[in-house]
Protein backbone atom coordinates (compact mmCIF):
# COMPACT_ATOMS: atom_id res chain seq x y z
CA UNK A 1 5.23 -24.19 6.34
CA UNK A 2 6.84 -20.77 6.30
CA UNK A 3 4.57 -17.70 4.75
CA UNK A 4 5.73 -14.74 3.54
CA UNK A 5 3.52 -12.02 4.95
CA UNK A 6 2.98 -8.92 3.64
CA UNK A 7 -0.06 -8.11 5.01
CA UNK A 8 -1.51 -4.41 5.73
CA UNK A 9 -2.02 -4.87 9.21
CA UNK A 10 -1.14 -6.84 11.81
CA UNK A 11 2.17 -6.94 10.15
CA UNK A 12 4.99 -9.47 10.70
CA UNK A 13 6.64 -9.52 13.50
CA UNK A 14 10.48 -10.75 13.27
CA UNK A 15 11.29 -13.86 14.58
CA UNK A 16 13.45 -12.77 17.48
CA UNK A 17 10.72 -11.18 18.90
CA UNK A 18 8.09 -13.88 18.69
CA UNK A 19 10.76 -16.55 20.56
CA UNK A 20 11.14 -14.03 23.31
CA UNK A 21 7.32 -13.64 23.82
CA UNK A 22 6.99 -17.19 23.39
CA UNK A 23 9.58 -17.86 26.29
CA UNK A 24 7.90 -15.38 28.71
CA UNK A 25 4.35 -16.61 27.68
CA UNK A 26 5.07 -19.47 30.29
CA UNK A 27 7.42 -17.00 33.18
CA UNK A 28 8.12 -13.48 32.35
CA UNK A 29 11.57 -13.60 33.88
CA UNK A 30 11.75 -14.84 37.33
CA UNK A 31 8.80 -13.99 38.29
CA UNK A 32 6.48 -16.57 38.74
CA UNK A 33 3.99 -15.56 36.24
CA UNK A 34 3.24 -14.98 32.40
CA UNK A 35 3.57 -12.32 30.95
CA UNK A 36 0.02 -12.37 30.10
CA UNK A 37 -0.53 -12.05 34.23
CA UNK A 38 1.78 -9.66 35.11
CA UNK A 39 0.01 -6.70 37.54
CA UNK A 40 0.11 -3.30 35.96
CA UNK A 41 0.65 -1.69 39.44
CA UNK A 42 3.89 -4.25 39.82
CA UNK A 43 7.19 -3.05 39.75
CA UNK A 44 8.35 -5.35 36.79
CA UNK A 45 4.87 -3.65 34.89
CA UNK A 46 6.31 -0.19 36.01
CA UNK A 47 10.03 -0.78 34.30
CA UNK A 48 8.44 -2.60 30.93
CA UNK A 49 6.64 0.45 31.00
CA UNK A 50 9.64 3.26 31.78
CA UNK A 51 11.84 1.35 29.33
CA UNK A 52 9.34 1.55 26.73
CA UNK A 53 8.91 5.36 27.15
CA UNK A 54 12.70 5.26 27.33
CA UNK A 55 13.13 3.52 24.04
CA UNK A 56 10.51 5.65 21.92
CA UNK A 57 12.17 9.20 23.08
CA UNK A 58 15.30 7.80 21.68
CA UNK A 59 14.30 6.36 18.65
CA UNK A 60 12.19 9.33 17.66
CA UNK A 61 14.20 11.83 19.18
CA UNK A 62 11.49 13.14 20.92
CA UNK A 63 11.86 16.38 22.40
CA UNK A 64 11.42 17.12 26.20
CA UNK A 65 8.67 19.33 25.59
CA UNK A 66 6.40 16.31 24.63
CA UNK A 67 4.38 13.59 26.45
CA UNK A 68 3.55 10.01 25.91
CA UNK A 69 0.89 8.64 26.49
CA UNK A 70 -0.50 4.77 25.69
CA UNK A 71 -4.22 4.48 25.02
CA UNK A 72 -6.57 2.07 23.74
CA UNK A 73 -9.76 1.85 20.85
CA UNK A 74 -6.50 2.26 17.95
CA UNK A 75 -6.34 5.24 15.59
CA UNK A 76 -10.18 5.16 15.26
CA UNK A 77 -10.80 5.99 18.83
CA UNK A 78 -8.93 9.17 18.45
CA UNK A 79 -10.68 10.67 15.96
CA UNK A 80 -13.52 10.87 19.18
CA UNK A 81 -10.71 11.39 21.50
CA UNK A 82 -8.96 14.31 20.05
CA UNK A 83 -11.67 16.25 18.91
CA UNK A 84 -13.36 16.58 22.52
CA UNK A 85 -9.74 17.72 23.65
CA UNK A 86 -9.31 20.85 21.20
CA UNK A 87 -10.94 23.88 22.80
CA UNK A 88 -14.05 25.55 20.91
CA UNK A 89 -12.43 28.51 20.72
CA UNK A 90 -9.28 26.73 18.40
CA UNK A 91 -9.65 25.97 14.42
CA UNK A 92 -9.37 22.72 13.11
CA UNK A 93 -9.12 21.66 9.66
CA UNK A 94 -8.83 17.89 8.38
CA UNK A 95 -6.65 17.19 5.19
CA UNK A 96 -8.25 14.48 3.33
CA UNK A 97 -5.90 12.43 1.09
CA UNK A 98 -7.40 9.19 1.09
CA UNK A 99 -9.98 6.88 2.85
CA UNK A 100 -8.44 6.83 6.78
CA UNK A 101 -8.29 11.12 6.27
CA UNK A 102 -11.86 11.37 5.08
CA UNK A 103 -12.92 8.95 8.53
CA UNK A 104 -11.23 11.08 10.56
CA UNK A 105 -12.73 14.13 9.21
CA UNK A 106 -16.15 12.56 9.73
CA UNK A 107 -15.59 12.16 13.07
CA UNK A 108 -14.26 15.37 13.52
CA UNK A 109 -17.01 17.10 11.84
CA UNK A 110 -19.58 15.28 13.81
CA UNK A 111 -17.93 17.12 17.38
CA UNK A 112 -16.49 19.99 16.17
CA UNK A 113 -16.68 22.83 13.22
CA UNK A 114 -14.05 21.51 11.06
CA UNK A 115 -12.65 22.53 7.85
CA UNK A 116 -12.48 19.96 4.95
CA UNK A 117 -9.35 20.02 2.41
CA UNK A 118 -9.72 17.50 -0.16
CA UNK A 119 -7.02 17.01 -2.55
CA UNK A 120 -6.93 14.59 -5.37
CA UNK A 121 -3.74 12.85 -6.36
CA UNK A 122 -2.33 15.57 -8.93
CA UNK A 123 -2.68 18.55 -6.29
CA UNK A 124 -0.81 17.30 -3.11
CA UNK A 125 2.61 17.95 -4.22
CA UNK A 126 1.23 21.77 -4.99
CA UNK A 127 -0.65 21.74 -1.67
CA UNK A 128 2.45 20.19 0.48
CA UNK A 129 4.97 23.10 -1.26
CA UNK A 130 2.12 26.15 -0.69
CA UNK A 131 0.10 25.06 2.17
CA UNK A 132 0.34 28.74 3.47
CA UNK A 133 -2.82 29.92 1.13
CA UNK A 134 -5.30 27.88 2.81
CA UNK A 135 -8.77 29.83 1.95
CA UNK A 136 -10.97 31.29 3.81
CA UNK A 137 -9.75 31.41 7.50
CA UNK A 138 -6.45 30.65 10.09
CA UNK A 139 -6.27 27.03 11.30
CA UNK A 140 -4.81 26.49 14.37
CA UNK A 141 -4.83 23.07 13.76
CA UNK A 142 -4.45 20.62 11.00
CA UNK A 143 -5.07 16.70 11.22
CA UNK A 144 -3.10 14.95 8.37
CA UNK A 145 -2.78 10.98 8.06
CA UNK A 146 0.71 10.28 7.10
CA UNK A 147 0.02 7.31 5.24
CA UNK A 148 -2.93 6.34 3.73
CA UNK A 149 -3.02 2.33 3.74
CA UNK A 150 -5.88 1.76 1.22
CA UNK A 151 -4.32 4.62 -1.60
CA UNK A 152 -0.52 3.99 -1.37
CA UNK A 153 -0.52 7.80 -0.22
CA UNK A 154 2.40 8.98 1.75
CA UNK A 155 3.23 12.24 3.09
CA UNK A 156 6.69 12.44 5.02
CA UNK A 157 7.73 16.31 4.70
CA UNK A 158 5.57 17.82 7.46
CA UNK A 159 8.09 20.49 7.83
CA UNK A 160 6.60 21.80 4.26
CA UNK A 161 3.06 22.50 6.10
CA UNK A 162 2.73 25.99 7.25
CA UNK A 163 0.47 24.49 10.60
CA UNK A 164 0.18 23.05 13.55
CA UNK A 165 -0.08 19.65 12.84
CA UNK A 166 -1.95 16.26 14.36
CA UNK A 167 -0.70 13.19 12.43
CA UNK A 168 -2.14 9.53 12.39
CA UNK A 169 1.15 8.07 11.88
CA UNK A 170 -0.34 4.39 12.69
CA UNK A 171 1.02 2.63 9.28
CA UNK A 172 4.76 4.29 8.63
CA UNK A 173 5.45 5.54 11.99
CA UNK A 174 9.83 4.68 12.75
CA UNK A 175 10.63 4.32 8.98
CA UNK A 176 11.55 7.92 8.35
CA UNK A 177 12.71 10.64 10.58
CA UNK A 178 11.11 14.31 10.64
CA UNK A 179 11.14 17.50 12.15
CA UNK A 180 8.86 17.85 15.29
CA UNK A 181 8.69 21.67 14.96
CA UNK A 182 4.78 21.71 13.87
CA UNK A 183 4.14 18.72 15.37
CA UNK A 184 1.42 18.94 17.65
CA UNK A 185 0.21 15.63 18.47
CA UNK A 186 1.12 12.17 17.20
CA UNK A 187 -0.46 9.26 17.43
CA UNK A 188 -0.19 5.35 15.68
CA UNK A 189 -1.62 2.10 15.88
CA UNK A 190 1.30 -0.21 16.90
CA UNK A 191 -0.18 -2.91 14.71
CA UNK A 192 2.06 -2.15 11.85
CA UNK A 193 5.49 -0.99 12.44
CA UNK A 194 5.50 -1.27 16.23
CA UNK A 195 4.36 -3.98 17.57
CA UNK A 196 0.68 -6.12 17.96
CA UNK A 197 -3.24 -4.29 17.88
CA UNK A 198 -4.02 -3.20 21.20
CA UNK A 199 -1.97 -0.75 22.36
CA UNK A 200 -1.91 3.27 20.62
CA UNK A 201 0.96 5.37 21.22
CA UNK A 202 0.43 9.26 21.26
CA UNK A 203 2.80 11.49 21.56
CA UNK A 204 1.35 15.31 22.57
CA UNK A 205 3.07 18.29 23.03
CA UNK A 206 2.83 20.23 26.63
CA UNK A 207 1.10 23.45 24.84
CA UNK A 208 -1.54 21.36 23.17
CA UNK A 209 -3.05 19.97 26.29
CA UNK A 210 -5.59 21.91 28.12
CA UNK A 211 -7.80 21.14 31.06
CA UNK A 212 -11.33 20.18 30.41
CA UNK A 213 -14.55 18.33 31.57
CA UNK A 214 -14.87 15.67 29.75
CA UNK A 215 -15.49 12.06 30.82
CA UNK A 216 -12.58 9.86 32.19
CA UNK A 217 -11.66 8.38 29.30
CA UNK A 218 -12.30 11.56 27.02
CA UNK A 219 -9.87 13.30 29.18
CA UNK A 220 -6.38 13.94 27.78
CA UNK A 221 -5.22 15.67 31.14
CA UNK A 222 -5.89 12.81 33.48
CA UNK A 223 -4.95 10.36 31.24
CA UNK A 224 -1.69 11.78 30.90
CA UNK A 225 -1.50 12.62 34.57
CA UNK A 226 -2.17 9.02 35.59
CA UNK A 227 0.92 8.34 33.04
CA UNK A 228 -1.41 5.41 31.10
CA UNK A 229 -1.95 4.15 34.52
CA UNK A 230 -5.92 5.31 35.08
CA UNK A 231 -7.29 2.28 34.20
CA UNK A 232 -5.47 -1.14 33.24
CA UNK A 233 -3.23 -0.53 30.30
CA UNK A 234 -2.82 -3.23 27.28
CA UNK A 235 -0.21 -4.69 29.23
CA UNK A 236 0.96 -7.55 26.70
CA UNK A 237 0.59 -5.39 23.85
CA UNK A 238 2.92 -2.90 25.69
CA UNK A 239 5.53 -5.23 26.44
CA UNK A 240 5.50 -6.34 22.69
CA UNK A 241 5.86 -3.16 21.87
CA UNK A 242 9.02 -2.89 23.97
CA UNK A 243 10.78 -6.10 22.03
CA UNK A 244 10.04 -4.02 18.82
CA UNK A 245 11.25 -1.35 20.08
CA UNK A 246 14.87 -2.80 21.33
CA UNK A 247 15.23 -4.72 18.27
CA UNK A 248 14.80 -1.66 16.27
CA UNK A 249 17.18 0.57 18.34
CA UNK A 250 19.45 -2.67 17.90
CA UNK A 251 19.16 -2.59 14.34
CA UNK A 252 20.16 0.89 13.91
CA UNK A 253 17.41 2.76 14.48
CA UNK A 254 15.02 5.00 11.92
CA UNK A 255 17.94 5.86 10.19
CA UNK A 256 18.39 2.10 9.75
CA UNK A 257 14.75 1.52 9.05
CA UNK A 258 14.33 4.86 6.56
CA UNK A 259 17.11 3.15 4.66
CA UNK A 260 15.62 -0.40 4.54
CA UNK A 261 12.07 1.41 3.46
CA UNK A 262 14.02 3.37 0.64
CA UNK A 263 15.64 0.19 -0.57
CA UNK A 264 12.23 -1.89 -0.54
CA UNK A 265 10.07 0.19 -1.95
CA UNK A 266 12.39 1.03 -4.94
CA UNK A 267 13.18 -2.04 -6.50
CA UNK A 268 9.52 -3.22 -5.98
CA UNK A 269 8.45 -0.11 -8.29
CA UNK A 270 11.31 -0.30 -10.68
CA UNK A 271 9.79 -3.81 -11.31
CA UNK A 272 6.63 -2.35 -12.15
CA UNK A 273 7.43 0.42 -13.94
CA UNK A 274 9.53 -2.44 -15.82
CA UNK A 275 5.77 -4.16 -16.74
CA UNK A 276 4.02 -1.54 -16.83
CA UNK A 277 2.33 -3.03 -20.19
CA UNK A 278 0.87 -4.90 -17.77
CA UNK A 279 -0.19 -2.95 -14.55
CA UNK A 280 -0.80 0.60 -13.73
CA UNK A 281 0.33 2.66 -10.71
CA UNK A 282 -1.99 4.95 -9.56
CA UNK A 283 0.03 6.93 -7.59
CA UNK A 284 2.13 10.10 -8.82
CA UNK A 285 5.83 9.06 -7.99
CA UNK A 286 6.57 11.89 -5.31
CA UNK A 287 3.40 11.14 -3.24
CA UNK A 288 3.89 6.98 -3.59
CA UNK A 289 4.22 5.09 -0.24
CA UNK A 290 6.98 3.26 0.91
CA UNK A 291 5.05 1.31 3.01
CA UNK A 292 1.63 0.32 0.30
CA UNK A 293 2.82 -0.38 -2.61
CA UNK A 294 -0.69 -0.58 -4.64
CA UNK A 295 -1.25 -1.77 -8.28
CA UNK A 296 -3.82 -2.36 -10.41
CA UNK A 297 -3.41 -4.93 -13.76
CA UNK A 298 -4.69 -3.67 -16.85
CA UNK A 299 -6.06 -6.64 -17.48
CA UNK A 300 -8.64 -7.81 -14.40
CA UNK A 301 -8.29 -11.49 -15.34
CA UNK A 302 -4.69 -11.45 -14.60
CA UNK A 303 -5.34 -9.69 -11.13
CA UNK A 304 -6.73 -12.63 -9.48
CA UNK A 305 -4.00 -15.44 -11.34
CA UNK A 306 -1.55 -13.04 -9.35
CA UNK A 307 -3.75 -13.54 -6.03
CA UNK A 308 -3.80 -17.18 -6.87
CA UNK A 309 -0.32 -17.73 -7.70
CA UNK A 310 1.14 -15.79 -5.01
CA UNK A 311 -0.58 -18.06 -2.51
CA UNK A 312 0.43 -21.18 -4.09
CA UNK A 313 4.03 -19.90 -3.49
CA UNK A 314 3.48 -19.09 0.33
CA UNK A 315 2.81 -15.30 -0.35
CA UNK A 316 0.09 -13.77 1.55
CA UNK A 317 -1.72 -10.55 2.06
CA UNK A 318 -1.25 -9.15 -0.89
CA UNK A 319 -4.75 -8.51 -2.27
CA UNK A 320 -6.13 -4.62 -2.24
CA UNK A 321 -8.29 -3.10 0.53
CA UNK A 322 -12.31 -4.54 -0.90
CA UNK A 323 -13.47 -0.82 -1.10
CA UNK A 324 -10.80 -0.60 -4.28
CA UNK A 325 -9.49 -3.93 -5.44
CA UNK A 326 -6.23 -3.95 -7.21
CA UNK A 327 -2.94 -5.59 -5.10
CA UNK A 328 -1.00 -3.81 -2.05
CA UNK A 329 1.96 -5.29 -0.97
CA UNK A 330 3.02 -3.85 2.59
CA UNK A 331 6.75 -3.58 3.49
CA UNK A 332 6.35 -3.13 6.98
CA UNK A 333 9.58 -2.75 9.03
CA UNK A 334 10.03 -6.14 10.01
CA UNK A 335 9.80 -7.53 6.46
CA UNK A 336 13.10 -8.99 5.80
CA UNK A 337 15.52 -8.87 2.99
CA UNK A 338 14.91 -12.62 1.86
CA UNK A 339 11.14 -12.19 2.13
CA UNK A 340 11.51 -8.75 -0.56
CA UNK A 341 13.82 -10.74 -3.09
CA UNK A 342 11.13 -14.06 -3.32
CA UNK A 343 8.76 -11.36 -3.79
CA UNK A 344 10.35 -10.14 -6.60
CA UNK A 345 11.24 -12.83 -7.90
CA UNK A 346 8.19 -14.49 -7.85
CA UNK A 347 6.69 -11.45 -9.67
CA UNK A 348 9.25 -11.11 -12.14
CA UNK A 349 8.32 -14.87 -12.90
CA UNK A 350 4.62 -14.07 -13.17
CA UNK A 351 5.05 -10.84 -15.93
CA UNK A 352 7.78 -12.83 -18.01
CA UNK A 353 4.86 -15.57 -18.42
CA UNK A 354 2.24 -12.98 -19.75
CA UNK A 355 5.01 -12.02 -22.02
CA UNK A 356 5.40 -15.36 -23.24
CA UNK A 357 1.31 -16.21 -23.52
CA UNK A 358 1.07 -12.84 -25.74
CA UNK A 359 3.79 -14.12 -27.78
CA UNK A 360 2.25 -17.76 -28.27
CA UNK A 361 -1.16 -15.88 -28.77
CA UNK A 362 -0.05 -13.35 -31.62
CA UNK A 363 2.17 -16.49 -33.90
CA UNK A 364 -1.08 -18.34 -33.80
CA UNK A 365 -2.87 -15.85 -34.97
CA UNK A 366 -0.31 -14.99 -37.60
CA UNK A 367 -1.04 -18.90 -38.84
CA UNK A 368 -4.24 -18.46 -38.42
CA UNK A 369 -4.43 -16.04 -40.71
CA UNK A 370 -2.76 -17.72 -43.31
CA UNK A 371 -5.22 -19.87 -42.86
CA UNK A 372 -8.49 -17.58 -43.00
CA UNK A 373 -6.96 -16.36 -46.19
CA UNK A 374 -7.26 -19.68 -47.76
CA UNK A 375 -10.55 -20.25 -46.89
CA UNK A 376 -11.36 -17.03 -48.70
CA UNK A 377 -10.17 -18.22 -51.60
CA UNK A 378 -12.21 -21.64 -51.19
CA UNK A 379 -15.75 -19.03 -50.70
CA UNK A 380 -14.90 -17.01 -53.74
CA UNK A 381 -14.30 -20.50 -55.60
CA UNK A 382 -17.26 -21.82 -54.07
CA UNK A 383 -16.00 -24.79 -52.64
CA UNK A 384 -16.85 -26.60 -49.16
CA UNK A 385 -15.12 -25.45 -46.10
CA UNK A 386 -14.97 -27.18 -42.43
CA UNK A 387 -17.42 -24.49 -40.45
CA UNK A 388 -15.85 -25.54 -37.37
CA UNK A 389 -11.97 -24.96 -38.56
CA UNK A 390 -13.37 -21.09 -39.46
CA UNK A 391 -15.15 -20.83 -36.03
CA UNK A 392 -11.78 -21.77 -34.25
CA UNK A 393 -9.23 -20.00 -36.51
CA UNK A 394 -11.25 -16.63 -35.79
CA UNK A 395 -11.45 -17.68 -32.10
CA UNK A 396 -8.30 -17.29 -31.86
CA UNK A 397 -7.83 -14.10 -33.48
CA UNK A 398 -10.65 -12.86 -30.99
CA UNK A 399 -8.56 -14.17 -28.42
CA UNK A 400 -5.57 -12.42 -29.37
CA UNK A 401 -7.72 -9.05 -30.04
CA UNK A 402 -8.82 -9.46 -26.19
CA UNK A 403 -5.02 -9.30 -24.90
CA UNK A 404 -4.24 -6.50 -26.77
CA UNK A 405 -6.68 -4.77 -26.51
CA UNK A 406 -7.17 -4.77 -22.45
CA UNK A 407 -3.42 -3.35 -22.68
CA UNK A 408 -3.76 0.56 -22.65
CA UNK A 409 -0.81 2.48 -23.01
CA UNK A 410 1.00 -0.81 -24.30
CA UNK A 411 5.05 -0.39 -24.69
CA UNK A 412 5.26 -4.04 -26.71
CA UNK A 413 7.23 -2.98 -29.92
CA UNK A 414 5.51 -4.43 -33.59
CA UNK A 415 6.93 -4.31 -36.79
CA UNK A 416 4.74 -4.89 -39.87
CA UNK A 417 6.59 -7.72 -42.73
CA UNK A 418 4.86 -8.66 -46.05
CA UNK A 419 2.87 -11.66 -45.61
CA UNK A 420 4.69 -15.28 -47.33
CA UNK A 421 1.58 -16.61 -48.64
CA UNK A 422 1.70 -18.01 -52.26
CA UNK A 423 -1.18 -16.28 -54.44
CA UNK A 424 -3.69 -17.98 -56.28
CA UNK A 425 -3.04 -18.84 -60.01
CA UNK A 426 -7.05 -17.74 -60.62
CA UNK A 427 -6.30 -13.96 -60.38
CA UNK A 428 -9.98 -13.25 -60.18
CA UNK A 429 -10.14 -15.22 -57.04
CA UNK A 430 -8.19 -12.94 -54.71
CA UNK A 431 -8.36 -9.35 -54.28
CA UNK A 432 -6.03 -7.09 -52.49
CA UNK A 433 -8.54 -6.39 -49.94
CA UNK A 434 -8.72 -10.24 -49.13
CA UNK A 435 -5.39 -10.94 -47.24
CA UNK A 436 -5.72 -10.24 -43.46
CA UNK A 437 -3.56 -10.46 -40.41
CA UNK A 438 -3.71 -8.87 -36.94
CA UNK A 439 -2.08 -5.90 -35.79
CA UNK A 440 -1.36 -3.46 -32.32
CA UNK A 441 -5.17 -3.01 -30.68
CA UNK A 442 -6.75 -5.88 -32.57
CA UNK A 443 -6.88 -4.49 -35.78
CA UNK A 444 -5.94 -5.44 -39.27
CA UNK A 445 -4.02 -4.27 -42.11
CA UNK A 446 -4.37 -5.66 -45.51
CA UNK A 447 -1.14 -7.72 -46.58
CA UNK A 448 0.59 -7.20 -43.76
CA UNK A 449 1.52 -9.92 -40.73
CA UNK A 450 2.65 -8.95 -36.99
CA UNK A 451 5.68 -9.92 -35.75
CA UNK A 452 7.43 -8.60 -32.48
CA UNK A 453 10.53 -6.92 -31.90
């Protein structure tokens, strides 16, 4: 049964791809083993390997002033790695936007004297446009993470930073294009836009690299030197990351791919600024990520009904990072057209139902109260009433108060209309005071019912 993935990481892969691995699982080409055996000394190793490099320098326009370099351990592993390749004598400083940023700078911190810039969600924009007044001291460089997977936090305009930058690109690398004028050293995870776990490319610039005596592996000069080749490469996860690579250059490219991203992310926010009695978005709209989209429902109840439902309907990997709950739908390159308009469509489905339970929820109550004003009359007269009838009748109004009133910031339009209820002929058995009927955030107004616009 076919799933539509949106999962954070690994992401879809399109089809295409897949059926091409699939058919070289058993010969890669003609040559008389998988491509899970292949040699990475052979010579059909050695062109998956040049037409990779080939492919990335054209899709990201990579200057000749730049090398690339294929490592493993993921984006984690360079937070070790980089640090013991920045001379002593060079500044860093770590820009901390969300929970991937503050790791790095951990890591950082724990090798090297490192500067920490934290910035909440209201002062990036500021930060991104004046960068230049950094306090206290020059930084040679600065380590940003483009996208941060957990927040929905995207930053895209590194030409706006007044440093030299290092960028953990891992989750939105190829679906926007930007300047490499700052751009000191890039690295990503291929695990979301590019291909399968396994395999990290990094992209460094000639002036950043410097000769050192670190271990093997710690040791940006020989690793580059040995051009990926000092110790056995990911060599599956490298040829995956070719396919990806031809079928986006295929497709049209970033420009293609910036477009698609655009598109997606767009019309999955307009639908949620379209409920947004219903959900909040944490994230200021310049700063949002076209790649996370992360929500949070106002009420937590309906939260996991939109887990539930979603899997019920072949939707997967939508439920937020555990360290901060909520939903994050990823729109990953390879997500397809089709797979974004069930997605909306499913959702659409889900908030016009809420609609409709609110609805059913407030006319009852209206009845109900009808009813409770009866029953009044009956206590004042001193006549029997069913206990149980009054314990369900105001049930329902607290039932009604408890939708409302989880619903901050609620856009529902009420008007107030005179209530229709016949008064009593014993005018000393009904007071002003007595006639009740709910109203916006669960309260009530005397004589008054609730009906929606």
């Amino acid at each position: 049964m076919m799933k539509y993935n949106f999962s954070p990481g690994p992401s879809k892969l399109n089809r295409s791809i897949i059926e091409t691995v699939k058919e070289n699982i058993l010969e890669y080409g003609d040559s008389g083993v998988s491509i899970l055996e292949i040699s990475h000394r052979s010579d059909s190793f050695d062109e998956i390997l040049f037409q990779t490099k080939k492919n990335l320098i054209k899709l990201f326009n990579i200057p000749n002033n730049y090398q690339l370099l294929f490592l493993q351990g993921g984006a984690t592993f360079h937070n070790t790695f980089i640090a013991n390749n920045i001379s002593k004598n060079m500044s860093t400083a770590n820009l901390i936007t969300g929970t991937w940023g503050k790791k790095t700078y951990e890591d950082f911190s724990k090798i090297r004297n490192t500067q920490k810039i934290r910035l909440e969600n209201n002062q990036i924009q500021d930060y991104m446009k004046n960068s230049s007044s950094v306090p206290n001291e020059i930084i040679d460089y600065l380590h940003v993470t483009s996208n941060e997977t957990i927040e929905g936090i995207q930053l895209r305009e590194f030409s706006q930073i007044n440093n030299n930058l290092i960028i953990d690109s891992s989750s939105d690398i190829g679906s926007y294009r930007f300047d490499w004028d700052n751009v000191m050293y890039l690295y990503a995870g291929a695990q979301k836009n590019l291909g399968i776990p396994g395999v990290t490319i990094s992209i460094i610039r000639d002036d950043f690299i410097e000769q050192n005596d670190n271990p093997t592996y710690l040791n940006l000069s020989k690793l580059i030197n040995k051009d990926s080749l000092l110790n056995t490469p990911p060599t599956f996860s490298i040829y995956v990351l070719k396919l990806v690579t031809d079928w986006m250059l295929n497709k049209g490219g970033v420009e293609y791919f910036e477009k698609q991203s655009i598109d997606y992310s767009s019309e999955l926010y307009a639908l949620l600024e379209k409920y947004n009695e219903h959900v909040v978005l944490p994230v200021e709209d310049s700063i949002r990520s076209r790649m996370n989209v992360v929500f949070n429902f106002k009420n937590d109840k309906n939260e996991q009904a939109f887990i539930d439902e979603s899997l019920d309907q072949n939707i997967i990997g939508i439920k937020g990072h555990r360290s901060v709950g909520g939903i994050r739908i990823s729109l990953y390159n390879s997500i397809d057209r089709s797979s974004v308009d069930y997605l909306l469509k499913f959702m659409d489905s889900f908030f016009e139902k809420e609609y409709e339970n609110l609805n059913d929820a407030i006319l009852k109550a209206i009845v109900s109260s009808k009813e409770i004003q009866k029953i009044l009359v009956k206590l004042k007269k001193k006549e029997e009433i069913d206990n149980m009838a009054v314990l369900n009748l105001f049930l329902s109004l607290d039932e009604l108060h408890e939708m409302i009133s989880e619903k901050k910031n609620n856009s529902i339009s009420y008007k107030l209309d005179p209530v229709e209820s016949k008064q009593s002929s014993d005018k000393n058995t009904e007071t002003e005071g007595e006639k009740f009927s709910p109203v916006k955030n669960g309260n009530f107004i005397d004589g008054k019912a609730l009906t929606l616009n």
